[in-house]
PDB file of N, CA and C in Angstrom:
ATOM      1  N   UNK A   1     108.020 111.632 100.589  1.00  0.00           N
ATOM      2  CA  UNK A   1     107.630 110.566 101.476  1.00  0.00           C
ATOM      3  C   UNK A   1     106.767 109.594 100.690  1.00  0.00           C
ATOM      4  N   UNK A   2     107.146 108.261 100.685  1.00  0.00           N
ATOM      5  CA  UNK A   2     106.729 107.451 100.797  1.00  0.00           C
ATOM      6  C   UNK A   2     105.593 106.451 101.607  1.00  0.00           C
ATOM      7  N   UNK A   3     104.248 105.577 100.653  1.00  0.00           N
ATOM      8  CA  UNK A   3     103.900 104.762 101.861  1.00  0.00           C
ATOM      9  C   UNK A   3     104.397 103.283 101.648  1.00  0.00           C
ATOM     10  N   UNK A   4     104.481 103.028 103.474  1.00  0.00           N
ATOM     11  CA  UNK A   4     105.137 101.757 103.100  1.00  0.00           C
ATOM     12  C   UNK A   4     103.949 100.641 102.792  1.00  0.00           C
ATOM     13  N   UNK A   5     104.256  98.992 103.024  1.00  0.00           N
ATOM     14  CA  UNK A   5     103.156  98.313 102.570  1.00  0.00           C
ATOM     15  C   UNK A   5     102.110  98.216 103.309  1.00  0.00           C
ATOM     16  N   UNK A   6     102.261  98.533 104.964  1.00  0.00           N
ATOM     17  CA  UNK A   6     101.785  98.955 105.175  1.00  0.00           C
ATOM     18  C   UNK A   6     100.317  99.902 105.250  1.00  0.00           C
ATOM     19  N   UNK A   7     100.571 100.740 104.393  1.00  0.00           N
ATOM     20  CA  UNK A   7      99.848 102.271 104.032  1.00  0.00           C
ATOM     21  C   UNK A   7     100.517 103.720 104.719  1.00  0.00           C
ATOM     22  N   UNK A   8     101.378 103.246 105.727  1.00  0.00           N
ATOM     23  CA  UNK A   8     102.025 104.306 106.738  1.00  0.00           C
ATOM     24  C   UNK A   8     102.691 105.010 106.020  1.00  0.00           C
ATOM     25  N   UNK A   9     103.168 106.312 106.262  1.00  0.00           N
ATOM     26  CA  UNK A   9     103.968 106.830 105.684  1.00  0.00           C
ATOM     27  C   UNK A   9     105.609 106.341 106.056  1.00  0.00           C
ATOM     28  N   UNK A  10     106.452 105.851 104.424  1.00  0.00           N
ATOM     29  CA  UNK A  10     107.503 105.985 105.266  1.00  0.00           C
ATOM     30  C   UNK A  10     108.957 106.786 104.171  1.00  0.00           C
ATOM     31  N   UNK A  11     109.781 106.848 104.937  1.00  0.00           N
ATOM     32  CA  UNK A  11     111.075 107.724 104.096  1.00  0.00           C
ATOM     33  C   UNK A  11     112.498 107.631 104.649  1.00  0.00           C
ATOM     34  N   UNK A  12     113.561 107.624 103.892  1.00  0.00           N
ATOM     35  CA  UNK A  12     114.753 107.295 104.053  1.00  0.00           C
ATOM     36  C   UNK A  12     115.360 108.235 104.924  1.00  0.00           C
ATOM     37  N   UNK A  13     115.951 107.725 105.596  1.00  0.00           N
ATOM     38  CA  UNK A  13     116.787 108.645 106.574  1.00  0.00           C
ATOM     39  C   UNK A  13     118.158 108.241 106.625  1.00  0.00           C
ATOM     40  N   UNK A  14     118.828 109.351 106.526  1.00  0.00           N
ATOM     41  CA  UNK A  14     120.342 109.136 106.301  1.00  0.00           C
ATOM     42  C   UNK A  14     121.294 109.723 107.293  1.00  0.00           C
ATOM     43  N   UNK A  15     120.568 110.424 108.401  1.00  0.00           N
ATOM     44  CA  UNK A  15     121.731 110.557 109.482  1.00  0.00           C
ATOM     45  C   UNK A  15     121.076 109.819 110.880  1.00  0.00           C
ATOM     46  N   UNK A  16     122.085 109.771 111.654  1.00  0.00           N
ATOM     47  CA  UNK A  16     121.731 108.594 112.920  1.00  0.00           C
ATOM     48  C   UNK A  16     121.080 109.836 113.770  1.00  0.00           C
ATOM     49  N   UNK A  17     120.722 110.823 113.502  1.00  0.00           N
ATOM     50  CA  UNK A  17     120.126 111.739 114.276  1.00  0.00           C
ATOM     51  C   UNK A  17     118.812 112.040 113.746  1.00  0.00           C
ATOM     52  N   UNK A  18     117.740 112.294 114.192  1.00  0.00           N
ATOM     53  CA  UNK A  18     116.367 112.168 113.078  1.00  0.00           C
ATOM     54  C   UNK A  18     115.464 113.165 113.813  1.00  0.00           C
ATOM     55  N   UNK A  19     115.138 114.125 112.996  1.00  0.00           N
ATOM     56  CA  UNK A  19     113.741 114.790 114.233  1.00  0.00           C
ATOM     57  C   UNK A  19     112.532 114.195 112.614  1.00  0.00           C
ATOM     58  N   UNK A  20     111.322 113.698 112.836  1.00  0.00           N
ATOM     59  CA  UNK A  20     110.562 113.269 112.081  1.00  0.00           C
ATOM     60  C   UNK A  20     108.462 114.545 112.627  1.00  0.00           C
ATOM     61  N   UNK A  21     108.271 114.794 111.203  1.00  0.00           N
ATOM     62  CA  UNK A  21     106.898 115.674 111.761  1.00  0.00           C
ATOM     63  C   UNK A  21     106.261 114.251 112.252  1.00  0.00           C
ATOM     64  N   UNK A  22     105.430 114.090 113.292  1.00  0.00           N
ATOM     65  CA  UNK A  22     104.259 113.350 113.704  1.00  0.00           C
ATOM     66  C   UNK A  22     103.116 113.593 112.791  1.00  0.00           C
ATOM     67  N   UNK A  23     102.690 112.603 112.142  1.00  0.00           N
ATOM     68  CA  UNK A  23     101.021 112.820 111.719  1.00  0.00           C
ATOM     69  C   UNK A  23     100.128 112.786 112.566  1.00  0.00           C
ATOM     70  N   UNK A  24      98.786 113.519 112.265  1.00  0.00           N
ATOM     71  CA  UNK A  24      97.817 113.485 113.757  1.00  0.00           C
ATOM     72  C   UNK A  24      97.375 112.479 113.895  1.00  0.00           C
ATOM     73  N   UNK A  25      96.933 112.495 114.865  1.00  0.00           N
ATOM     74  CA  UNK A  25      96.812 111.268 116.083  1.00  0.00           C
ATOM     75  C   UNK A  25      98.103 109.686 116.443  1.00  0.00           C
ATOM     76  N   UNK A  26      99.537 110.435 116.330  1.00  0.00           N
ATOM     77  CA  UNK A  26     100.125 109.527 116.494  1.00  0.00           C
ATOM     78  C   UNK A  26     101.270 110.550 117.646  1.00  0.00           C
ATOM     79  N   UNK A  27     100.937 109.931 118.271  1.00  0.00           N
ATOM     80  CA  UNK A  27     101.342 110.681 119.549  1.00  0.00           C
ATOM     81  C   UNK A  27     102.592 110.583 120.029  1.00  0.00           C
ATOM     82  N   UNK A  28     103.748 109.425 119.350  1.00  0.00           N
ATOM     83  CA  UNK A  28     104.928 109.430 119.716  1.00  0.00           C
ATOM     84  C   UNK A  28     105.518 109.015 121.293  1.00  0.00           C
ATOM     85  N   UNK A  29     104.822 107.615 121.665  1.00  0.00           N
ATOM     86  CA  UNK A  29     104.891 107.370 122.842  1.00  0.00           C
ATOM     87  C   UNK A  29     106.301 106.606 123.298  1.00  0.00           C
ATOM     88  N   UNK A  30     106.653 105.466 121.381  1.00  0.00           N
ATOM     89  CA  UNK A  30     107.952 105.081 121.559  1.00  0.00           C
ATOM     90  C   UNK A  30     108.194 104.911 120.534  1.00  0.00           C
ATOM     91  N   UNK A  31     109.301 104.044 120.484  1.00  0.00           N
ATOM     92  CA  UNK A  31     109.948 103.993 118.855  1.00  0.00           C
ATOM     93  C   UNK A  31     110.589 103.063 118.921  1.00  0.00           C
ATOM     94  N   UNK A  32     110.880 101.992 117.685  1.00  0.00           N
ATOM     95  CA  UNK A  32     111.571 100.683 117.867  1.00  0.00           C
ATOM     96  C   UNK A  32     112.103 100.237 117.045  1.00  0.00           C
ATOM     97  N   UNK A  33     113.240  99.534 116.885  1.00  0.00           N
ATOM     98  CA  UNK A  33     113.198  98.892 115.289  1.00  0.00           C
ATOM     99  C   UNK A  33     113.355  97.937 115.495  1.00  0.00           C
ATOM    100  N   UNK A  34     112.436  97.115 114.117  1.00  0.00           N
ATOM    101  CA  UNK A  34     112.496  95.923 113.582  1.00  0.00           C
ATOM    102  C   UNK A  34     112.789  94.748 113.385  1.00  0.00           C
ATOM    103  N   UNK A  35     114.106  95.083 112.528  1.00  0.00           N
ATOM    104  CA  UNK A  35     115.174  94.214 112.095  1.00  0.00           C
ATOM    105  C   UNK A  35     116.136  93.380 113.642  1.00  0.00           C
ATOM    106  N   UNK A  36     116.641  95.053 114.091  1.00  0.00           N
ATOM    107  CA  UNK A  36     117.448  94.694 115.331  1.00  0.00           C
ATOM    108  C   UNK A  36     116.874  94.679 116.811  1.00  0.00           C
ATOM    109  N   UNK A  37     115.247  94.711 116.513  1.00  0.00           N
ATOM    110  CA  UNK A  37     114.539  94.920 117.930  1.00  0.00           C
ATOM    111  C   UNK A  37     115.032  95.537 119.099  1.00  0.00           C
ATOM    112  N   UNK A  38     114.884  96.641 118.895  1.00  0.00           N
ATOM    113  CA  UNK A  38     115.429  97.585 119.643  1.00  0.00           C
ATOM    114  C   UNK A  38     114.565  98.584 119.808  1.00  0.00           C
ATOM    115  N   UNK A  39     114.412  98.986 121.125  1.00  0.00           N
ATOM    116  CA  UNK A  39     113.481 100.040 121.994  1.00  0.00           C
ATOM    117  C   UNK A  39     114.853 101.899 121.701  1.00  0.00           C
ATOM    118  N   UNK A  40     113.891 102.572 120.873  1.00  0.00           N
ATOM    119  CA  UNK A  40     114.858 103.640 120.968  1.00  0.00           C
ATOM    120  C   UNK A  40     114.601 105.009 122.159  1.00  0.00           C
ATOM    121  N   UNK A  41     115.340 105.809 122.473  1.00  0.00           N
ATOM    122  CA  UNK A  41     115.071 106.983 122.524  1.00  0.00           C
ATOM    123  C   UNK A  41     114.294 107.786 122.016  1.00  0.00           C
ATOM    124  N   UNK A  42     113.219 108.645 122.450  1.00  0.00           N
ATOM    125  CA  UNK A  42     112.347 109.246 121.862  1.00  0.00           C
ATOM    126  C   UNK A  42     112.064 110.465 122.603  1.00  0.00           C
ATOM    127  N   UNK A  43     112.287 111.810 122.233  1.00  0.00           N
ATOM    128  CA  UNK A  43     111.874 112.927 122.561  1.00  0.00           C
ATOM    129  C   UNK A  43     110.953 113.085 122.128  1.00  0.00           C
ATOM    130  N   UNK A  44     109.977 113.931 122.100  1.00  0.00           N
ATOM    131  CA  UNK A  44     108.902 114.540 121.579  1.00  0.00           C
ATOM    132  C   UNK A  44     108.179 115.908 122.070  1.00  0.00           C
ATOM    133  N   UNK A  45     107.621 117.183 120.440  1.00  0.00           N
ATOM    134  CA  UNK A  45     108.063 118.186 121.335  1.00  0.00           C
ATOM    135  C   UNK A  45     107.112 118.943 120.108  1.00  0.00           C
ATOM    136  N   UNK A  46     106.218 119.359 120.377  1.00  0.00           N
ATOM    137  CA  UNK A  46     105.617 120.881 119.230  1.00  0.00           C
ATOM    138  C   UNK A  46     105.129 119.797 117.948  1.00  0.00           C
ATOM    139  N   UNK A  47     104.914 118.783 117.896  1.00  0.00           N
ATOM    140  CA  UNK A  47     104.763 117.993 116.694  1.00  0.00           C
ATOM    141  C   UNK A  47     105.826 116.839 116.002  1.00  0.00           C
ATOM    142  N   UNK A  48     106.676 116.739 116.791  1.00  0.00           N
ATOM    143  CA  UNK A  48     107.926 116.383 116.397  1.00  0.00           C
ATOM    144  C   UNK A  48     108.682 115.453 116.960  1.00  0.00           C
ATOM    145  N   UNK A  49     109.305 113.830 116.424  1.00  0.00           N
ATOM    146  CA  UNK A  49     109.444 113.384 117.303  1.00  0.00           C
ATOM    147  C   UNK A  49     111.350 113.175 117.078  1.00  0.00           C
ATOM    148  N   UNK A  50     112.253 113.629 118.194  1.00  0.00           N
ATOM    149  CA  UNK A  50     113.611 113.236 117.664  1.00  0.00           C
ATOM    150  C   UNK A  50     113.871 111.966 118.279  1.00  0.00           C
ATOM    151  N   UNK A  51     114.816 111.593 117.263  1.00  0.00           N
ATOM    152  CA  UNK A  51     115.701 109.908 117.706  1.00  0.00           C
ATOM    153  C   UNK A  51     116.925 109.998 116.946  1.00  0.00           C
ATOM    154  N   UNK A  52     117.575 108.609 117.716  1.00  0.00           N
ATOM    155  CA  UNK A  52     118.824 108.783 117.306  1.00  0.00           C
ATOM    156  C   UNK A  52     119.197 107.219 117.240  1.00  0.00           C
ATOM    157  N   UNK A  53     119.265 106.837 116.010  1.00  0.00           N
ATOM    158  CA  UNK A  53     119.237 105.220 115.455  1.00  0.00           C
ATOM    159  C   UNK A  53     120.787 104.899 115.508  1.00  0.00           C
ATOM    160  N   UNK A  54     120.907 104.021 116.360  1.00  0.00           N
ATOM    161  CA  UNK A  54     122.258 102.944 116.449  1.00  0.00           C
ATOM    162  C   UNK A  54     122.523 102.633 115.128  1.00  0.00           C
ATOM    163  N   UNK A  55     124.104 102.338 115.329  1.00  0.00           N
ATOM    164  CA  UNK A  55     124.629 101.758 114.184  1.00  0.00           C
ATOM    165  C   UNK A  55     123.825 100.728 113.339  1.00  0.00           C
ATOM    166  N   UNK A  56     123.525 101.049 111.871  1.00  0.00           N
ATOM    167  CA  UNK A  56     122.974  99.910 110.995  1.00  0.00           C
ATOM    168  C   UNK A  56     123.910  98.771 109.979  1.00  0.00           C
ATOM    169  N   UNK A  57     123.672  98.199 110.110  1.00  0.00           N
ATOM    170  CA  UNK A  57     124.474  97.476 109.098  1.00  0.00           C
ATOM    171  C   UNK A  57     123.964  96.823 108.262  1.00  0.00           C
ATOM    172  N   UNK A  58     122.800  96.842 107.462  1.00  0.00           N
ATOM    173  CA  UNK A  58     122.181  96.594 106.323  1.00  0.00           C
ATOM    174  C   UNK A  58     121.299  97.641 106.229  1.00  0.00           C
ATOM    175  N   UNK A  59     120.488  97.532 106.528  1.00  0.00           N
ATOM    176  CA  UNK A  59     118.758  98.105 106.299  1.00  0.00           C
ATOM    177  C   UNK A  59     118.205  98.209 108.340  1.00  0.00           C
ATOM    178  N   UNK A  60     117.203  99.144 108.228  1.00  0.00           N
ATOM    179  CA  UNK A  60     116.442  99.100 109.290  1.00  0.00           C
ATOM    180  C   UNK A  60     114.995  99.834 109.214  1.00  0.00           C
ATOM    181  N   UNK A  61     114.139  98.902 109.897  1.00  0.00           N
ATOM    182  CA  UNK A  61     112.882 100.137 109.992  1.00  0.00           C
ATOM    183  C   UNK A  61     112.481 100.184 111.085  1.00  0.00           C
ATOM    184  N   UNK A  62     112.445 101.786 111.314  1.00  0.00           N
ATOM    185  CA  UNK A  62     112.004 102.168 112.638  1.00  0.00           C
ATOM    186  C   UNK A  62     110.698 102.827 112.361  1.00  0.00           C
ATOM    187  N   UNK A  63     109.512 101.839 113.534  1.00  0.00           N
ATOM    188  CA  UNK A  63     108.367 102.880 114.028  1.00  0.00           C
ATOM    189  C   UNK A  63     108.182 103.250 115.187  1.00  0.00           C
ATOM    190  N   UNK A  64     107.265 104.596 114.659  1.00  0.00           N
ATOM    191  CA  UNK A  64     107.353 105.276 116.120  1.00  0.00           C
ATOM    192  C   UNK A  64     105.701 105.409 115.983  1.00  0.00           C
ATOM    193  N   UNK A  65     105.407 104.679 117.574  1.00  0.00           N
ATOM    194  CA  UNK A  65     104.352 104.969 117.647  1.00  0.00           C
ATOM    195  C   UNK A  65     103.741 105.877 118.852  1.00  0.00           C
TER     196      UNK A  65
END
């Protein structure tokens, strides 16, 4: 893992299915991306938050906050 410019942690993800660990105090309330502004799906569960990112067609960054 990577930080982004940010300072956040960030890292490549390569399937449209994602369970990601939560760092503490980030509670996983939603998740969004960026590029295509888009509100995702967000489970969350034991530390853990899953999603499942729509088709990309360049690049995307998703946070979950």
């Amino acid at each position: 893992m990577r930080e982004a410019d940010s300072g956040r942690p960030a890292l490549a993800l390569r399937e449209p299915g994602t369970a990601l660990k939560l760092p503490p105090g980030v509670a996983g309330r939603m998740a969004s991306t960026r590029v295509g502004a888009q509100t995702l799906t967000l489970t969350v569960g034991e530390g853990w938050a899953n999603l499942v990112l729509p088709s990309i067609l360049d690049h995307e960054l998703v946070v979950v906050e």
